[in-house]
C-alpha atoms as a PDB file:
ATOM      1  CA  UNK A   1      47.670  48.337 100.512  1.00  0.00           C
ATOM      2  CA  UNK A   2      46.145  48.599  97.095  1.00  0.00           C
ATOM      3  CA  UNK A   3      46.623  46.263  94.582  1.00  0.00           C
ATOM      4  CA  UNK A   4      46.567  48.929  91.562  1.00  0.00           C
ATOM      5  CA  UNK A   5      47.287  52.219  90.504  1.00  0.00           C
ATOM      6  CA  UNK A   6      44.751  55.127  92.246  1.00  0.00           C
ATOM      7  CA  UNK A   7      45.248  57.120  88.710  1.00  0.00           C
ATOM      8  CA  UNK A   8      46.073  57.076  85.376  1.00  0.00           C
ATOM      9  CA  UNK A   9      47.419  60.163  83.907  1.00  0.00           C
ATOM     10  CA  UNK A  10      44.963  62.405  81.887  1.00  0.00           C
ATOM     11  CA  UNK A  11      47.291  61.859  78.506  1.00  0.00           C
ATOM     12  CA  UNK A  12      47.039  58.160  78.442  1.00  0.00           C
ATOM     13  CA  UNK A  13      43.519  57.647  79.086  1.00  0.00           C
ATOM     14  CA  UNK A  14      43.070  59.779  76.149  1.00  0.00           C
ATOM     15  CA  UNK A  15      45.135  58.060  73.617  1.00  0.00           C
ATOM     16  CA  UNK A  16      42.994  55.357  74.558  1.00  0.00           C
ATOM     17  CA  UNK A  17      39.986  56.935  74.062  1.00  0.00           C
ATOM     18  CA  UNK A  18      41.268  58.267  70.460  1.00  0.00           C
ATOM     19  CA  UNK A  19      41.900  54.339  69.663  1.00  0.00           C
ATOM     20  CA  UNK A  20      38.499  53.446  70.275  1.00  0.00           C
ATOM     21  CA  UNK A  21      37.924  56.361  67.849  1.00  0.00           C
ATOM     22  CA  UNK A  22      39.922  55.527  65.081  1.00  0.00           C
ATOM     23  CA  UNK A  23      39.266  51.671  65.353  1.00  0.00           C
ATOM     24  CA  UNK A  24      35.516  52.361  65.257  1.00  0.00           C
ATOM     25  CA  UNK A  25      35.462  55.082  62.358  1.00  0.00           C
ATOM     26  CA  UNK A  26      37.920  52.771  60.343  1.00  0.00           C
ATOM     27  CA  UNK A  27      35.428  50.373  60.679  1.00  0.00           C
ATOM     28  CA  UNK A  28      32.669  52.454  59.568  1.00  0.00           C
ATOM     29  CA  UNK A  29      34.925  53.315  56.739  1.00  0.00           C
ATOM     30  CA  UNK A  30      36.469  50.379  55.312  1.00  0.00           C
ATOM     31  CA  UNK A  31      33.773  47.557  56.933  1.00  0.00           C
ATOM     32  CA  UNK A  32      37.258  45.928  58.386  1.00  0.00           C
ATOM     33  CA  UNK A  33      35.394  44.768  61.228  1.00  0.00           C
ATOM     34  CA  UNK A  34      37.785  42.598  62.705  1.00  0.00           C
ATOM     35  CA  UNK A  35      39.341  45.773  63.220  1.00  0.00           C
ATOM     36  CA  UNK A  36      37.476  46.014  66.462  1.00  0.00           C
ATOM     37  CA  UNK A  37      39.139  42.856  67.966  1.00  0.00           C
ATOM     38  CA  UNK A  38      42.173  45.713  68.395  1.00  0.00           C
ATOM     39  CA  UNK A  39      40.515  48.037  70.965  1.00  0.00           C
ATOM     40  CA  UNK A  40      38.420  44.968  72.389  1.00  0.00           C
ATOM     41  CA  UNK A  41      41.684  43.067  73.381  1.00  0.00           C
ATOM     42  CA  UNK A  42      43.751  46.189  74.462  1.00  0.00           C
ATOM     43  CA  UNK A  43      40.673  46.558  76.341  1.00  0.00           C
ATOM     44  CA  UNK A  44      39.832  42.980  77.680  1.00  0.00           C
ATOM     45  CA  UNK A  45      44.098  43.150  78.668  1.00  0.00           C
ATOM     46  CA  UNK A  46      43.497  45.754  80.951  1.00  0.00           C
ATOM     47  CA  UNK A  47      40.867  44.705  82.855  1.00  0.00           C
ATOM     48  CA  UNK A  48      41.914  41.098  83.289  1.00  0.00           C
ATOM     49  CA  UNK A  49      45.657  41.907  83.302  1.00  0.00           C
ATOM     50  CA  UNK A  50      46.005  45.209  84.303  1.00  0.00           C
ATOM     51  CA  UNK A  51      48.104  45.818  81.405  1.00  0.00           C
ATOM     52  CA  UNK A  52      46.402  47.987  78.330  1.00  0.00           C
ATOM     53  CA  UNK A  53      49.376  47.515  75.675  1.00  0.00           C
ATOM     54  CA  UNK A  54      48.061  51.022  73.919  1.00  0.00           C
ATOM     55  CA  UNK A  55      48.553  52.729  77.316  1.00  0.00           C
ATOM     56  CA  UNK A  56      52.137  50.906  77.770  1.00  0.00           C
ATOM     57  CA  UNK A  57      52.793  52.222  74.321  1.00  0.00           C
ATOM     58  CA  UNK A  58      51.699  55.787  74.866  1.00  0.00           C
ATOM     59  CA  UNK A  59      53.831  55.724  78.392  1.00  0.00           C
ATOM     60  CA  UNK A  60      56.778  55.843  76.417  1.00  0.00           C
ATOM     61  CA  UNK A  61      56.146  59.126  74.581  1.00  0.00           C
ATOM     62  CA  UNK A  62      54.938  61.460  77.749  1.00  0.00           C
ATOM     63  CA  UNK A  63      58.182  63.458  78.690  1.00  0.00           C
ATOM     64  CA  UNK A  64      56.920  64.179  82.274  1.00  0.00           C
ATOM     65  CA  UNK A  65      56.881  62.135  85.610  1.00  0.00           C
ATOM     66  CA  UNK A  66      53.509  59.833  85.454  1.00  0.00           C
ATOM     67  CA  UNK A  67      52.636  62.095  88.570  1.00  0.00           C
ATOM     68  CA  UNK A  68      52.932  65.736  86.951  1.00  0.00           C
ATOM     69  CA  UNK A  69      49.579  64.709  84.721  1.00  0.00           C
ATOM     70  CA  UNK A  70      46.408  65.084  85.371  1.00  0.00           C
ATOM     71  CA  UNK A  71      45.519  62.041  87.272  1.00  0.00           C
ATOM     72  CA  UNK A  72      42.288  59.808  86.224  1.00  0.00           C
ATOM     73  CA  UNK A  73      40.675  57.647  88.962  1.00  0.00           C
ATOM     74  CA  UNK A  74      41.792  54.188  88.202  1.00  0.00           C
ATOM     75  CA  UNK A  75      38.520  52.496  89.513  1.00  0.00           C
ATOM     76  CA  UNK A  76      36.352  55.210  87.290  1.00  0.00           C
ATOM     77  CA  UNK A  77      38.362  53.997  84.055  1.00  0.00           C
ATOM     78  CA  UNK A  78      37.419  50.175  84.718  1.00  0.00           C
ATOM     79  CA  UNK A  79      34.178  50.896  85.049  1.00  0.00           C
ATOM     80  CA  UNK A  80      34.488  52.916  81.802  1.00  0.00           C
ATOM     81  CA  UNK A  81      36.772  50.197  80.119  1.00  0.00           C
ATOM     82  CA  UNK A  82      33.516  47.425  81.311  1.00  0.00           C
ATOM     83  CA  UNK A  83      31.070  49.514  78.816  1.00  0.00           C
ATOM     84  CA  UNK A  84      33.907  49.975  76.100  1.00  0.00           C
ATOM     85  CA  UNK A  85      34.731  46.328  76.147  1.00  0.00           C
ATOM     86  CA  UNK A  86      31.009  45.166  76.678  1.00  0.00           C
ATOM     87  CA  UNK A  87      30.135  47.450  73.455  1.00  0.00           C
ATOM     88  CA  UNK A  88      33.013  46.669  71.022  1.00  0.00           C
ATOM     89  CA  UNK A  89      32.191  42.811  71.848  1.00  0.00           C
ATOM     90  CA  UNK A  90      28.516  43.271  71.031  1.00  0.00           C
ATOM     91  CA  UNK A  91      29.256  45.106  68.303  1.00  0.00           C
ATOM     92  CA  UNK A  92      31.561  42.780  66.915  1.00  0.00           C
ATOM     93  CA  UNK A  93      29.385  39.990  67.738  1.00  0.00           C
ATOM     94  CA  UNK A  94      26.993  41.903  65.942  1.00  0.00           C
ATOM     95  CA  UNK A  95      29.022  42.177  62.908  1.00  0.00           C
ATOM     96  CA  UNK A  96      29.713  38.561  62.754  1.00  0.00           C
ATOM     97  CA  UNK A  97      26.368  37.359  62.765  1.00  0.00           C
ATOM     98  CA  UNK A  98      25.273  39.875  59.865  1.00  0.00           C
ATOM     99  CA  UNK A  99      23.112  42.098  62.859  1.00  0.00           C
ATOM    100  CA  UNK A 100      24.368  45.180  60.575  1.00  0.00           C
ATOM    101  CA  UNK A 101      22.152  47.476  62.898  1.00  0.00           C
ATOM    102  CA  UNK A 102      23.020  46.084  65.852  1.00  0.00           C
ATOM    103  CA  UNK A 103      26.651  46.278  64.630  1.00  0.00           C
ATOM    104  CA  UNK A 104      26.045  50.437  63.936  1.00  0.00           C
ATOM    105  CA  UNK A 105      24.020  50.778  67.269  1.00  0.00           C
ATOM    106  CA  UNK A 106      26.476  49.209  69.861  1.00  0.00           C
ATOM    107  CA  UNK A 107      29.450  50.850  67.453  1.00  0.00           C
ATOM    108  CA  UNK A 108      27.440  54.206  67.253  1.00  0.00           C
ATOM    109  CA  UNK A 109      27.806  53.660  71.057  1.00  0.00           C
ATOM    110  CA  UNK A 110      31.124  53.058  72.020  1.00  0.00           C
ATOM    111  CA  UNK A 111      32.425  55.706  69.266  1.00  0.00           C
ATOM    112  CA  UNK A 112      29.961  58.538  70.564  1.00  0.00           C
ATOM    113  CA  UNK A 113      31.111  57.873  74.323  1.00  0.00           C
ATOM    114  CA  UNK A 114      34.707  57.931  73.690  1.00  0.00           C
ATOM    115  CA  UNK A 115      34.502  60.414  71.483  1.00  0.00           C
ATOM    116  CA  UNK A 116      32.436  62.726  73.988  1.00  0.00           C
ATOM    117  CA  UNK A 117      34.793  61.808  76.665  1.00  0.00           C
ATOM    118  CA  UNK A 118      38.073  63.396  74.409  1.00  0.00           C
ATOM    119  CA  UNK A 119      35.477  66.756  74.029  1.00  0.00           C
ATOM    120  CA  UNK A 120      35.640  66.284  78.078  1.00  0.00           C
ATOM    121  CA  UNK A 121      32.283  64.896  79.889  1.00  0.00           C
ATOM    122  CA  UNK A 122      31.863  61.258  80.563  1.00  0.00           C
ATOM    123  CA  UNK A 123      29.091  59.715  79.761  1.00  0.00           C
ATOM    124  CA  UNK A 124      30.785  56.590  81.828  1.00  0.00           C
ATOM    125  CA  UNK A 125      31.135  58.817  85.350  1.00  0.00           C
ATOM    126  CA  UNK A 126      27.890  60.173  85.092  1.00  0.00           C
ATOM    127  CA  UNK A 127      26.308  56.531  84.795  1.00  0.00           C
ATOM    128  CA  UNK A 128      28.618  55.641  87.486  1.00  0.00           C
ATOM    129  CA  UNK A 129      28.051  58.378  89.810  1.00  0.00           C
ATOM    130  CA  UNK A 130      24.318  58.223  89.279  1.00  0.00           C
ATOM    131  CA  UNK A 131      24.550  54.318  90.404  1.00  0.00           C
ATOM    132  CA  UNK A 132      26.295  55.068  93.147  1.00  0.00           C
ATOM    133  CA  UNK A 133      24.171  57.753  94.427  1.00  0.00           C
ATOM    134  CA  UNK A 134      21.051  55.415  94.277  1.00  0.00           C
ATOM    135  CA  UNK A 135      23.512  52.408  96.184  1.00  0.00           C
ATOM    136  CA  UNK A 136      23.583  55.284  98.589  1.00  0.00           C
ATOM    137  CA  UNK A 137      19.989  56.505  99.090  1.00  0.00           C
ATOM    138  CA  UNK A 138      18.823  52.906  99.042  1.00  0.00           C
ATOM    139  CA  UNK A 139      21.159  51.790 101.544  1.00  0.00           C
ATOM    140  CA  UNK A 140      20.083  55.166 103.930  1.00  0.00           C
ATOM    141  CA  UNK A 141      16.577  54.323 103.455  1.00  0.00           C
ATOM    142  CA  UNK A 142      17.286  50.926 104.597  1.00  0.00           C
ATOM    143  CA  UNK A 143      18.474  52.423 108.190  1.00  0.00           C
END
């Protein structure tokens, strides 16, 4: 039996996505940068915990069964969440040591992937499908 969810509905993964969004682009705007620690722990919750509080939130407000949305693979969000978290704690990182490009570049990074992935391709999937793929011809070449 599996230990989490196969999906996440369509709705919820995009209020998380808008999040990063906002948290980033309030950054840019106000240079609040510990403004980042909110997406980066939401974040860092659900992949340790399994429990993203901005998704929790956001389950309150859909007025549908969790199963009438359009589902999300649950695996293919964690590896999305891995690059969100990974960025937003580099960037922050960044931030804190004064790295102001560094800071832009891995903020420039997380904001243009989430915000592509609300305008509908995923930057994440395609890395992850193209990593697969290679898993796959490596392992055939192999036999």
């Amino acid at each position: 039996m599996r230990e989490h969810p196969i999906s996440i509905p369509r709705p919820l993964v995009k209020l998380n996505q808008w999040f990063i969004v906002l948290s980033v682009a309030s950054v840019w705007i106000t240079g609040a940068y510990w403004l980042l620690l909110l997406p980066l722990a939401a974040g860092l919750s659900g992949l340790l915990f399994r429990y993203n509080p901005i998704m929790q939130l956001g389950k309150r407000f859909l007025t549908k069964p969790l199963s009438s949305y359009i589902p999300e693979d649950w695996d293919q969000q964690q590896f999305n969440q891995k690059i969100a978290v990974l960025c937003l704690f580099l960037s922050y990182l960044s931030y804190l040591l004064k790295w102001q490009t560094a800071a832009y570049v891995f903020t420039g990074m997380v904001f243009a992937a989430a915000f592509i992935a609300i305008l509908g391709f995923c930057i994440g999937c395609f890395i992850r499908f193209q990593w697969l793929q290679f898993k796959y011809r490596r392992q055939r070449a192999k036999s």
